[in-house]
PDB file of N, CA and C in Angstrom:
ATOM      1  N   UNK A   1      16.495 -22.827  22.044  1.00  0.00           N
ATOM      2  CA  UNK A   1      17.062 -21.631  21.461  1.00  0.00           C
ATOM      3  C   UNK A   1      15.941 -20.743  20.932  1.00  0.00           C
ATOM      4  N   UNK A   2      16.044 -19.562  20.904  1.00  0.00           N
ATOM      5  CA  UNK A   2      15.190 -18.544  20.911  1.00  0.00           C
ATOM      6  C   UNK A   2      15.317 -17.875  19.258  1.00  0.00           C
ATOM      7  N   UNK A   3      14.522 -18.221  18.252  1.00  0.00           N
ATOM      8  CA  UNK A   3      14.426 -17.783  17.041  1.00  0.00           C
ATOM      9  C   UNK A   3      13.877 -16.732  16.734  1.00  0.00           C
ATOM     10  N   UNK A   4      14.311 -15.867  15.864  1.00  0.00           N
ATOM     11  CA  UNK A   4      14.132 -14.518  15.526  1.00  0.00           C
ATOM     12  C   UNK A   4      12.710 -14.251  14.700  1.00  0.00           C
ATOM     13  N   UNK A   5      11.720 -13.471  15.276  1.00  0.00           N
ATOM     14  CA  UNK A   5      10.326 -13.473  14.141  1.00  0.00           C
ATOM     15  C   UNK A   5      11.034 -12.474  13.059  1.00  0.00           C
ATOM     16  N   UNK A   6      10.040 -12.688  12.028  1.00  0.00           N
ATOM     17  CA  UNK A   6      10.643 -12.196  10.346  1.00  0.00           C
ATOM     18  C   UNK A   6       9.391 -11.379  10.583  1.00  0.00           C
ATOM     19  N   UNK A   7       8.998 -10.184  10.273  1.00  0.00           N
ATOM     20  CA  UNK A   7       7.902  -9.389  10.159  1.00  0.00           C
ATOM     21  C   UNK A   7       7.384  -8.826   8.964  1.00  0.00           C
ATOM     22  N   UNK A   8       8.351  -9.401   8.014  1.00  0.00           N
ATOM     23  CA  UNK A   8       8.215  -8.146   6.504  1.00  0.00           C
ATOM     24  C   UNK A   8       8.697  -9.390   5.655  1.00  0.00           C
ATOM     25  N   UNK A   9       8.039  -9.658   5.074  1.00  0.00           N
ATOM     26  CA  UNK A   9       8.740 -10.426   3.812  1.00  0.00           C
ATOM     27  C   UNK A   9       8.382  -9.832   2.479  1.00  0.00           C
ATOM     28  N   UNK A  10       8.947 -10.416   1.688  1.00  0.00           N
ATOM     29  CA  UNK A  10       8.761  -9.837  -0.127  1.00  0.00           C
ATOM     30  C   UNK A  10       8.177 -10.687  -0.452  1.00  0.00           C
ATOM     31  N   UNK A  11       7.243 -10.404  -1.482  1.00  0.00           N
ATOM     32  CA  UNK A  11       6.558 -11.189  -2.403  1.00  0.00           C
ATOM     33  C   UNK A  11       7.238 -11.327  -3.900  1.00  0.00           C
ATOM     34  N   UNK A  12       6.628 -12.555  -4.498  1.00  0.00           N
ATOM     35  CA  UNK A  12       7.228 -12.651  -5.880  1.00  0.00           C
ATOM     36  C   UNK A  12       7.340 -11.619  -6.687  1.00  0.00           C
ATOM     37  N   UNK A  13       6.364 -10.710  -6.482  1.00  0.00           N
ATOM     38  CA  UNK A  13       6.584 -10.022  -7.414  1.00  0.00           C
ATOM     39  C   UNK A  13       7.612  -8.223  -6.430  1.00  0.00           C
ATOM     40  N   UNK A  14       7.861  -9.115  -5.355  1.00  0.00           N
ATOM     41  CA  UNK A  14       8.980  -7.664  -4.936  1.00  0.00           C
ATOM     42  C   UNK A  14       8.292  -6.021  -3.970  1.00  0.00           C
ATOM     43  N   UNK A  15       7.002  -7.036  -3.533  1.00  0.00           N
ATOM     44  CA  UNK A  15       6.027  -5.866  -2.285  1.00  0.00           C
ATOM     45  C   UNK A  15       7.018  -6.207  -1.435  1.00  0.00           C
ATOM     46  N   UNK A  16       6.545  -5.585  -0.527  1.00  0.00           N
ATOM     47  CA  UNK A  16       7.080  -5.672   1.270  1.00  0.00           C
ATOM     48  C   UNK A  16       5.830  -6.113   2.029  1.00  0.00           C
ATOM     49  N   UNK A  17       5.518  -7.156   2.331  1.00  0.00           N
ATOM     50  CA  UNK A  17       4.260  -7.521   3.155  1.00  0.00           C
ATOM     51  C   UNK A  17       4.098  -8.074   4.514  1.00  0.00           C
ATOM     52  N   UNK A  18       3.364  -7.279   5.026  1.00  0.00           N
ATOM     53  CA  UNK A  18       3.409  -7.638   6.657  1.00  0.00           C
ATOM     54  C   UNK A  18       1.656  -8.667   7.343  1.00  0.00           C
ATOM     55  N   UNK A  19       2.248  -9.314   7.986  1.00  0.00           N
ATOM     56  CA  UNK A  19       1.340 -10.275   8.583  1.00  0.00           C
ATOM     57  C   UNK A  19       0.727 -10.942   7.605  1.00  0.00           C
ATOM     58  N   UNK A  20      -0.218 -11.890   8.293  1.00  0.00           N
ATOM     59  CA  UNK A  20      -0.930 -13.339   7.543  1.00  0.00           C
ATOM     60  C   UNK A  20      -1.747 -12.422   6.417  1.00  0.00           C
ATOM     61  N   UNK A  21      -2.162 -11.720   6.446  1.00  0.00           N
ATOM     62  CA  UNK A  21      -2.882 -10.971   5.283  1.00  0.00           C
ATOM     63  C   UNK A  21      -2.227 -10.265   4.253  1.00  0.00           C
ATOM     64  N   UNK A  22      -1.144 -10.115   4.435  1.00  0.00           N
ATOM     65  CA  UNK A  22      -0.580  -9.505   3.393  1.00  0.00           C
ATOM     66  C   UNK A  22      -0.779  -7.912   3.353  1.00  0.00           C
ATOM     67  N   UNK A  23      -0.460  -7.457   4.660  1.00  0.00           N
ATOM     68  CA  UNK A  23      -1.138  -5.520   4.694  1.00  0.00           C
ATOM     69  C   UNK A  23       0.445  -5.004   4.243  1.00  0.00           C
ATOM     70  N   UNK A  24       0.434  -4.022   3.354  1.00  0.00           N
ATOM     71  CA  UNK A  24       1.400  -3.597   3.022  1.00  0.00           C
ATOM     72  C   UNK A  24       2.011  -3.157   3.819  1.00  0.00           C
ATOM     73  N   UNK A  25       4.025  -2.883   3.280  1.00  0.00           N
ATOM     74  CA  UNK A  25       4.537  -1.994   4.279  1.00  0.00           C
ATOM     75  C   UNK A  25       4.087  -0.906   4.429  1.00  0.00           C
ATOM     76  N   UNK A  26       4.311  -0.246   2.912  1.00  0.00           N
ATOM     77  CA  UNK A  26       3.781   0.951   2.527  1.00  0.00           C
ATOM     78  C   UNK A  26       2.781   1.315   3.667  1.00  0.00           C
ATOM     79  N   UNK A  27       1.754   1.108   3.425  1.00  0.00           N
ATOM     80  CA  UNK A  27       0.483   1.342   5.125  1.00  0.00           C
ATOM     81  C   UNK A  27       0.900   1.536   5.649  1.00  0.00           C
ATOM     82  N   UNK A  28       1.697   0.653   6.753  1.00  0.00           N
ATOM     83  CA  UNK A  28       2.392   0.862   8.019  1.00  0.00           C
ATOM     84  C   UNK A  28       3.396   1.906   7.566  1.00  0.00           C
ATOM     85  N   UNK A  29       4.394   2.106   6.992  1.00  0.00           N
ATOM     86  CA  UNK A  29       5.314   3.317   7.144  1.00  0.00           C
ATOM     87  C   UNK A  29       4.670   4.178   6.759  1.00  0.00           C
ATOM     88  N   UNK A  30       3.641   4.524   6.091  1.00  0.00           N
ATOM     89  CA  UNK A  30       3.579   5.733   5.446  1.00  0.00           C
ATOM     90  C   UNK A  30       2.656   6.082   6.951  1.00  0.00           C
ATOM     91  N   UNK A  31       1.805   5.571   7.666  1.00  0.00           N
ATOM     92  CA  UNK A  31       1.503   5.604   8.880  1.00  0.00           C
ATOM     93  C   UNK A  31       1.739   6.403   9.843  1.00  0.00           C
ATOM     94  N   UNK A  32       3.231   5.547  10.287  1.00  0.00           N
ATOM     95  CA  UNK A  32       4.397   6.184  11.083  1.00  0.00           C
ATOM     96  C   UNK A  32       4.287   7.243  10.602  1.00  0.00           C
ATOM     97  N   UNK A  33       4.985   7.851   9.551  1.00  0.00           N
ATOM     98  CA  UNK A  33       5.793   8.898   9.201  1.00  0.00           C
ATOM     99  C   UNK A  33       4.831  10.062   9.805  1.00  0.00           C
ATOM    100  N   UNK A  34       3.405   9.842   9.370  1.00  0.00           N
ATOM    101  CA  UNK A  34       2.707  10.647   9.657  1.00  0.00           C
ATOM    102  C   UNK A  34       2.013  10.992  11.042  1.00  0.00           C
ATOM    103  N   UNK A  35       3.150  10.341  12.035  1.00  0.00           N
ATOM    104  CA  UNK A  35       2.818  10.466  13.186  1.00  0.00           C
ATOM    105  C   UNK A  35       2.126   9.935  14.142  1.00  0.00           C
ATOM    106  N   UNK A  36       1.476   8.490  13.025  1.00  0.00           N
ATOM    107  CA  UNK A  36       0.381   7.754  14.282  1.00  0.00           C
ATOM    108  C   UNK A  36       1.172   6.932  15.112  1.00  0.00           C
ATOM    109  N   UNK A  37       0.857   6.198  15.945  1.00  0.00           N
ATOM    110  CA  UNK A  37       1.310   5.680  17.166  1.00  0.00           C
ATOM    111  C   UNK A  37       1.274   4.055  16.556  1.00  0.00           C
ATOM    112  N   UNK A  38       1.838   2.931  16.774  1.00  0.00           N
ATOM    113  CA  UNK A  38       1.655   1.394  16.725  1.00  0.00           C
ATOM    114  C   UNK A  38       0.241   1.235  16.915  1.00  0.00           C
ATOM    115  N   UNK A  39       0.027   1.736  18.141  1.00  0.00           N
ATOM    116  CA  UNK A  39      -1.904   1.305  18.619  1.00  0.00           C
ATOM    117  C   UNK A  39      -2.511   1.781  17.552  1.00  0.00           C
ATOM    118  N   UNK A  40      -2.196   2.982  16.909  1.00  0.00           N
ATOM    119  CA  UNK A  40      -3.227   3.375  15.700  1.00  0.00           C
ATOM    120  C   UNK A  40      -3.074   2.186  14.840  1.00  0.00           C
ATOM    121  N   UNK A  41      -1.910   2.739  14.656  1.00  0.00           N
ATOM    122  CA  UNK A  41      -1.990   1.907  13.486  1.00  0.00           C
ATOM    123  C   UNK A  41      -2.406   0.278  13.117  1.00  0.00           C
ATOM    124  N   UNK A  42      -2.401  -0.072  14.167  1.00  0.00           N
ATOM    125  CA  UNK A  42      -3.393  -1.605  14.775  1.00  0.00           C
ATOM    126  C   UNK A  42      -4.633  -1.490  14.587  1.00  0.00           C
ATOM    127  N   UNK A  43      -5.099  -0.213  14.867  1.00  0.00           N
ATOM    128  CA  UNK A  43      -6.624   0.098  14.850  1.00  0.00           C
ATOM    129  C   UNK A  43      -6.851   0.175  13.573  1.00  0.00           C
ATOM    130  N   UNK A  44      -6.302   1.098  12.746  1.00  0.00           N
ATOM    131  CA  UNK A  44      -6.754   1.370  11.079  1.00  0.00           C
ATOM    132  C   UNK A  44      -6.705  -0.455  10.220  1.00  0.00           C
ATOM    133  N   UNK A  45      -5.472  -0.885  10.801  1.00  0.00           N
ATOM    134  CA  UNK A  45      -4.612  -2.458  10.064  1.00  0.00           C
ATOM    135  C   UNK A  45      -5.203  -3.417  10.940  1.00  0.00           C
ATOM    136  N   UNK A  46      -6.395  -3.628  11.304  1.00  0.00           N
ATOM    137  CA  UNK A  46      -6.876  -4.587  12.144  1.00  0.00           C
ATOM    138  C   UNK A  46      -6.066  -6.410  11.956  1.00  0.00           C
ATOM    139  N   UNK A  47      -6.487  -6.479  10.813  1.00  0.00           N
ATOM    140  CA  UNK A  47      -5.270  -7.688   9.836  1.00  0.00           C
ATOM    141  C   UNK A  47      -3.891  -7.600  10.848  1.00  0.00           C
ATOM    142  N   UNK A  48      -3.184  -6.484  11.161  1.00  0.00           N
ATOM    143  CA  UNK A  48      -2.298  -6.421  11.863  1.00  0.00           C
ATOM    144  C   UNK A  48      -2.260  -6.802  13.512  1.00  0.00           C
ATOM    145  N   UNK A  49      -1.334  -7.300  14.105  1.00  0.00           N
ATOM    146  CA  UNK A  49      -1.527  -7.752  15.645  1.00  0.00           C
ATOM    147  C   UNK A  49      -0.505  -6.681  15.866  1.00  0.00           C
ATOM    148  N   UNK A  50      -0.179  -5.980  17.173  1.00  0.00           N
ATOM    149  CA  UNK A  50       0.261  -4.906  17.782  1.00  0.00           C
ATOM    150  C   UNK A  50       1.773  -4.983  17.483  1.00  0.00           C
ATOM    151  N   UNK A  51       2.070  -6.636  17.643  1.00  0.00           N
ATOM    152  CA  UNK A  51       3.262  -7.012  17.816  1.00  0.00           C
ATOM    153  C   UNK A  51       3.759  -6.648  16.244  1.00  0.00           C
ATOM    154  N   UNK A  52       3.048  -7.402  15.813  1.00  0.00           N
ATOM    155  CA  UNK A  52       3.428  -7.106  14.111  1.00  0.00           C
ATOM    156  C   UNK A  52       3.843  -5.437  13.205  1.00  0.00           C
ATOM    157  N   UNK A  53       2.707  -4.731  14.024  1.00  0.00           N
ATOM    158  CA  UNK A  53       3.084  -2.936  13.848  1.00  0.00           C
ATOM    159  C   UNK A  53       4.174  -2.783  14.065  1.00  0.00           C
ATOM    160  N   UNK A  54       4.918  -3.351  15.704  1.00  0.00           N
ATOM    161  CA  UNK A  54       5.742  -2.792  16.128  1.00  0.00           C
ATOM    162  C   UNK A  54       7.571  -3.534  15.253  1.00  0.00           C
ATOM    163  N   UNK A  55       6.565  -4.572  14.651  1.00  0.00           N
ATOM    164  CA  UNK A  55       7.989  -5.601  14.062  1.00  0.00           C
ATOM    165  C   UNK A  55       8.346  -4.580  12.492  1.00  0.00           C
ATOM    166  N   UNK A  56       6.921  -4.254  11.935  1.00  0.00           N
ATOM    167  CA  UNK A  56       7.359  -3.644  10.795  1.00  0.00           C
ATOM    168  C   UNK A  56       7.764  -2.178  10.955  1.00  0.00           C
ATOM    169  N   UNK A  57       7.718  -1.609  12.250  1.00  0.00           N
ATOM    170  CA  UNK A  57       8.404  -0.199  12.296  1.00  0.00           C
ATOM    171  C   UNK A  57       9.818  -0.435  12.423  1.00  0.00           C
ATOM    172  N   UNK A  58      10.241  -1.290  13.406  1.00  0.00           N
ATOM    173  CA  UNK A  58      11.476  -1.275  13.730  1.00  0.00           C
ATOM    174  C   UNK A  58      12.022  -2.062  12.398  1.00  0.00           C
ATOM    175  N   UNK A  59      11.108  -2.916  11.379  1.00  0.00           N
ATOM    176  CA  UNK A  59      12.292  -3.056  10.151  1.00  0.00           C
ATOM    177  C   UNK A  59      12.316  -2.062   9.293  1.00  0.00           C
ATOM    178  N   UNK A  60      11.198  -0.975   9.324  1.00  0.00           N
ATOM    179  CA  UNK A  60      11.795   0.081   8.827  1.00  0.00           C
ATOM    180  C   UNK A  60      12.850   0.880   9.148  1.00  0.00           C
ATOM    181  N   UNK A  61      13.041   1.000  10.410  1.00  0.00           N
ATOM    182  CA  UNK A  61      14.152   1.890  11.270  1.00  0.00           C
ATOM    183  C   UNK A  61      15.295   1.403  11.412  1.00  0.00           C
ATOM    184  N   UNK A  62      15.508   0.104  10.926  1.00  0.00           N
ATOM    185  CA  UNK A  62      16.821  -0.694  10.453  1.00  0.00           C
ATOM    186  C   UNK A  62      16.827  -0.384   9.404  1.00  0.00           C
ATOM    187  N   UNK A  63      16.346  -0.370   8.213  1.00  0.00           N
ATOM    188  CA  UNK A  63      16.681  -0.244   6.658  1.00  0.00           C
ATOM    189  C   UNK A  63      15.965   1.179   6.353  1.00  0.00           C
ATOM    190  N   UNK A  64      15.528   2.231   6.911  1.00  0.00           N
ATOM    191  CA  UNK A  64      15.442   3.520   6.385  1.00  0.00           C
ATOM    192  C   UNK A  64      15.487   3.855   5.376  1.00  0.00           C
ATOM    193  N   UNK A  65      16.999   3.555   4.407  1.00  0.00           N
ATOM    194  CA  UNK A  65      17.316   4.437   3.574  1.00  0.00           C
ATOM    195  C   UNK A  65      16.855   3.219   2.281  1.00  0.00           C
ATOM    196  N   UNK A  66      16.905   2.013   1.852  1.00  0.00           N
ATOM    197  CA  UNK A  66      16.131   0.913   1.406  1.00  0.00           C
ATOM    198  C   UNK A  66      14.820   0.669   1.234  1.00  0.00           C
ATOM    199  N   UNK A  67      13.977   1.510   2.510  1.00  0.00           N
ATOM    200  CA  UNK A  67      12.520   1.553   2.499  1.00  0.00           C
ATOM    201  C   UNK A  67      12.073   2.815   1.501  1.00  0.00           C
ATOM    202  N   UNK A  68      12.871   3.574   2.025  1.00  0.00           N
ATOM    203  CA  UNK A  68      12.476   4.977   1.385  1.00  0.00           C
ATOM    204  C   UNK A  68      12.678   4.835   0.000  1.00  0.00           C
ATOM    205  N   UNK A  69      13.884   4.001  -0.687  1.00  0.00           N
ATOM    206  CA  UNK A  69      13.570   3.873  -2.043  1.00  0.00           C
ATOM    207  C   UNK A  69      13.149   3.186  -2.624  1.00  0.00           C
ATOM    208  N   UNK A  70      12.388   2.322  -1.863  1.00  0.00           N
ATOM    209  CA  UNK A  70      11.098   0.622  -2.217  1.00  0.00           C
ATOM    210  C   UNK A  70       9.959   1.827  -2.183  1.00  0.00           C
ATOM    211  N   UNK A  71       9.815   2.669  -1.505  1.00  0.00           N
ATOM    212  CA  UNK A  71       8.545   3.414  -1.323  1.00  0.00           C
ATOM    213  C   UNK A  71       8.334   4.494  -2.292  1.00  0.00           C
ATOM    214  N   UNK A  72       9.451   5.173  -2.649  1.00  0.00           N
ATOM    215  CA  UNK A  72       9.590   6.299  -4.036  1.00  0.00           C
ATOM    216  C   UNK A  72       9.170   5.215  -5.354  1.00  0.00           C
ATOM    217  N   UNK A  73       9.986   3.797  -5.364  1.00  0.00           N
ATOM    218  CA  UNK A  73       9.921   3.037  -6.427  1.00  0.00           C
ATOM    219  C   UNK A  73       8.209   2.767  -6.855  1.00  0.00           C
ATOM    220  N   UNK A  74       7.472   2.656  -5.440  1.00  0.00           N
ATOM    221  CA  UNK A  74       6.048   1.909  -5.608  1.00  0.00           C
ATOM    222  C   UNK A  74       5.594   3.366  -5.977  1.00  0.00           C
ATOM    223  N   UNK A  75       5.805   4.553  -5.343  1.00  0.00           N
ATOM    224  CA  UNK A  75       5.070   5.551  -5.778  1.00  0.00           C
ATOM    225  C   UNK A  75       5.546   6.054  -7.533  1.00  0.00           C
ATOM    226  N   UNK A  76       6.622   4.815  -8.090  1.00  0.00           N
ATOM    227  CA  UNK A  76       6.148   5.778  -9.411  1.00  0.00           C
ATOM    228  C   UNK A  76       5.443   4.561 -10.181  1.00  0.00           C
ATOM    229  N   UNK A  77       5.391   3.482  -9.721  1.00  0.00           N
ATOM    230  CA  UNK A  77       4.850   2.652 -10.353  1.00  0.00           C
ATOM    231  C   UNK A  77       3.400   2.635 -10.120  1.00  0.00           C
ATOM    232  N   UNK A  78       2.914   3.386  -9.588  1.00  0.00           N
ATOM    233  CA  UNK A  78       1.392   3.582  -8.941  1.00  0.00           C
ATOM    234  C   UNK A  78       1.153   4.535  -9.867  1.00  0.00           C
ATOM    235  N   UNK A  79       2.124   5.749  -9.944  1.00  0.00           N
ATOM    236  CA  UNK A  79       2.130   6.900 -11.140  1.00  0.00           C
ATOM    237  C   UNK A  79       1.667   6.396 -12.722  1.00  0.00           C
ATOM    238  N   UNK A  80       2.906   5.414 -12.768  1.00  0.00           N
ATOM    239  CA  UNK A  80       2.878   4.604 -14.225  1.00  0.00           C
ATOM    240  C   UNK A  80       1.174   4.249 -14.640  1.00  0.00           C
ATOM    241  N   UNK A  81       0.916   3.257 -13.485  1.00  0.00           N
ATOM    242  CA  UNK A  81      -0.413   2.614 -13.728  1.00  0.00           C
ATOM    243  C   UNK A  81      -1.540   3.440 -13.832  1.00  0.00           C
ATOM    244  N   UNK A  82      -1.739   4.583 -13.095  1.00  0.00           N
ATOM    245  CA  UNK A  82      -2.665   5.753 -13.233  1.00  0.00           C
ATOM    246  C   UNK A  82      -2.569   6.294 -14.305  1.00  0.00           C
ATOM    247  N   UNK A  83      -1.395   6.530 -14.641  1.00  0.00           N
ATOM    248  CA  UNK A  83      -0.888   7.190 -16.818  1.00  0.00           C
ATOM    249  C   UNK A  83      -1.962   6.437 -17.203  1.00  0.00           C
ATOM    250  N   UNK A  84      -1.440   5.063 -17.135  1.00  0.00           N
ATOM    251  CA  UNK A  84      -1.736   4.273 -18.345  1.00  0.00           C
ATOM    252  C   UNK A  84      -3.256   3.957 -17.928  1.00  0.00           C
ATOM    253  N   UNK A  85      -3.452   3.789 -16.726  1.00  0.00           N
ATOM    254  CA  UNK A  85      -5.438   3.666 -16.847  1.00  0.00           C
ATOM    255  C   UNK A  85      -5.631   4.998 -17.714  1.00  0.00           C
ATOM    256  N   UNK A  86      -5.388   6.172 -17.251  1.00  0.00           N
ATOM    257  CA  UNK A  86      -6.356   7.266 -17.669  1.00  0.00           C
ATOM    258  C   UNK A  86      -5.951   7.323 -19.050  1.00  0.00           C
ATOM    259  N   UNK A  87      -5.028   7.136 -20.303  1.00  0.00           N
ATOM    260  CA  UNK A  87      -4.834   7.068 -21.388  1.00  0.00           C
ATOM    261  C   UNK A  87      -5.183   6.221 -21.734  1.00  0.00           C
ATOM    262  N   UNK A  88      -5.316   4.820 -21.572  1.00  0.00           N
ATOM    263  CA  UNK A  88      -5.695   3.486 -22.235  1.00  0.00           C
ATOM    264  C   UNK A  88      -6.707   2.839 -21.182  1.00  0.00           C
ATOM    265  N   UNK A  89      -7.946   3.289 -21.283  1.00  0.00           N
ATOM    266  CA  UNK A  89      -9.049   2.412 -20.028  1.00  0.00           C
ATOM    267  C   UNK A  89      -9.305   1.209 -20.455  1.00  0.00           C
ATOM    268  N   UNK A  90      -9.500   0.461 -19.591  1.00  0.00           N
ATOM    269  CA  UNK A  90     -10.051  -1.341 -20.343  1.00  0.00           C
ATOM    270  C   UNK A  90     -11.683  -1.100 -20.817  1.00  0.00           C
ATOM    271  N   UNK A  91     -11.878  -1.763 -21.336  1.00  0.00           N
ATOM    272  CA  UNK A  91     -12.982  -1.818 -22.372  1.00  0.00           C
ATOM    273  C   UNK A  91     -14.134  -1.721 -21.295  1.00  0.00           C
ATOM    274  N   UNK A  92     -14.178  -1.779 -20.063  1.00  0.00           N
ATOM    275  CA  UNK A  92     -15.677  -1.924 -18.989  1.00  0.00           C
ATOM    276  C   UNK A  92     -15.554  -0.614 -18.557  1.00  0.00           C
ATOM    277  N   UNK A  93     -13.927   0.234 -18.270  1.00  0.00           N
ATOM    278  CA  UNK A  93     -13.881   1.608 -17.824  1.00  0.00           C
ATOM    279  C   UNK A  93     -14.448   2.533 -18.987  1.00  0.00           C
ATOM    280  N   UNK A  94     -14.090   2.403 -19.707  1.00  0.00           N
ATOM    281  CA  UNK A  94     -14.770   3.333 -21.092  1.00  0.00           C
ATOM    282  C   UNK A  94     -15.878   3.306 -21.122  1.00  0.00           C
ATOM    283  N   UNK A  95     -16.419   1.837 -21.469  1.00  0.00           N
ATOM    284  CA  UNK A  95     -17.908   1.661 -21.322  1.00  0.00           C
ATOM    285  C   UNK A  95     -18.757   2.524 -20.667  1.00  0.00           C
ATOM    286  N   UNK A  96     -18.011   2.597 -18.874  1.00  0.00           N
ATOM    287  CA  UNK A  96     -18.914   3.358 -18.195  1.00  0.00           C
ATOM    288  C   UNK A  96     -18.926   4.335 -17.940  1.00  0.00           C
ATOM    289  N   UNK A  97     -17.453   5.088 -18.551  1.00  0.00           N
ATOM    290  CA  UNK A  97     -16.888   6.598 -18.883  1.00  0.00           C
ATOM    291  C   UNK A  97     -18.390   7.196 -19.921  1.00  0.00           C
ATOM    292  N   UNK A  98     -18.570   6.392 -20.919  1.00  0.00           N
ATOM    293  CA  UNK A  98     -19.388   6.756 -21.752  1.00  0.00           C
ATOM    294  C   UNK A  98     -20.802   6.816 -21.184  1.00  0.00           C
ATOM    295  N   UNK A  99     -21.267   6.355 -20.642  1.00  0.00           N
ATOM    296  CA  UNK A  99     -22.806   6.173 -19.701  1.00  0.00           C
ATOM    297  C   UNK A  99     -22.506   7.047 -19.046  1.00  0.00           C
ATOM    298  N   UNK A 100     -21.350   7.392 -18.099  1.00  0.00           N
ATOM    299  CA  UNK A 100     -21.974   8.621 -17.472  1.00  0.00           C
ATOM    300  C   UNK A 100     -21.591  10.011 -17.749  1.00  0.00           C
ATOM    301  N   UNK A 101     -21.056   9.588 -19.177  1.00  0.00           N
ATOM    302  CA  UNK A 101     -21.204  11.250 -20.225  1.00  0.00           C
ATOM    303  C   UNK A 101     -22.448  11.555 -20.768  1.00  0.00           C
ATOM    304  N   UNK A 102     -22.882  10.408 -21.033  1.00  0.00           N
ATOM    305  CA  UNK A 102     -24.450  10.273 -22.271  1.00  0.00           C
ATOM    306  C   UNK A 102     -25.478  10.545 -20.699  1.00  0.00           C
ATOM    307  N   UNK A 103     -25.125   9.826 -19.413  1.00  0.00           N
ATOM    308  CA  UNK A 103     -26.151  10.474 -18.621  1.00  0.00           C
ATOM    309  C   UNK A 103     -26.345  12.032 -17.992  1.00  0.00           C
ATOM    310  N   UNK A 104     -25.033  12.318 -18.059  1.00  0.00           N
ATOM    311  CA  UNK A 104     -24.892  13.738 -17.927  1.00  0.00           C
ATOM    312  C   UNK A 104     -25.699  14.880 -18.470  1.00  0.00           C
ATOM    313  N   UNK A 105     -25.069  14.438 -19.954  1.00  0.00           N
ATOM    314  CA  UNK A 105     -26.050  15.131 -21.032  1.00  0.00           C
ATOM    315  C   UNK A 105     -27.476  15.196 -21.076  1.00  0.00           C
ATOM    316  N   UNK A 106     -28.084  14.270 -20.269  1.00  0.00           N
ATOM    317  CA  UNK A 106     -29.606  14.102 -20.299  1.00  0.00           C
ATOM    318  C   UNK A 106     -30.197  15.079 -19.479  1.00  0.00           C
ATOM    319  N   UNK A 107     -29.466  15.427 -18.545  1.00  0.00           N
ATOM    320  CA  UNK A 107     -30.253  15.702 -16.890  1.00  0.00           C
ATOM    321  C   UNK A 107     -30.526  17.750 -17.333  1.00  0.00           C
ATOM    322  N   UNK A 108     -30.878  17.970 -17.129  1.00  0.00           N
ATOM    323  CA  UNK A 108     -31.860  19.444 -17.414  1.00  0.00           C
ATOM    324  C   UNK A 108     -30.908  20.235 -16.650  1.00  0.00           C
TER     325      UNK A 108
END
């Protein structure tokens, strides 16, 4: 009997991840949308095998309207995390925020 490949699975914490590496969906659809071809997109996603491009387009093109709001969702949580770096930096980003203010100031 002939078993169905899975191309997209979720991770614990609720990505969409395609192939042994873990290349996002996100990549691959946002990809597509923009017009590249499977072969490109094999080329840019090397991690990716042709077959695999073509498994995570067509599970986008089954769930469309599901992807599109996994993909608005990651784009505000990408938003969130950019807030909060640029308002609250970890103690090594500041650090070097500050070095290359104090080097700034030096240069003639």
């Amino acid at each position: 009997m002939i078993q169905g490949k899975t191309y997209v699975r979720k991770t614990e914490q609720g990505a969409l991840r395609v192939g042994d590496l873990d290349v996002s969906l996100d990549s691959v659809v946002i990809a597509y949308q923009q017009g590249y071809s499977a072969e490109t997109i094999q080329q840019l996603y090397p991690a990716l095998t042709l077959e695999e491009v073509y498994g995570a387009v067509a599970f986008y093109l089954a769930n469309e309207v599901e992807v599109d709001q996994y993909l608005q969702r990651q784009e505000s949580r990408w938003q969130q995390l950019r807030h909060s770096a640029a308002t609250d930096p970890s103690p090594v980003v500041a650090q070097l925020r500050s070095l290359a203010q104090s080097g700034n100031r030096a240069a003639p």
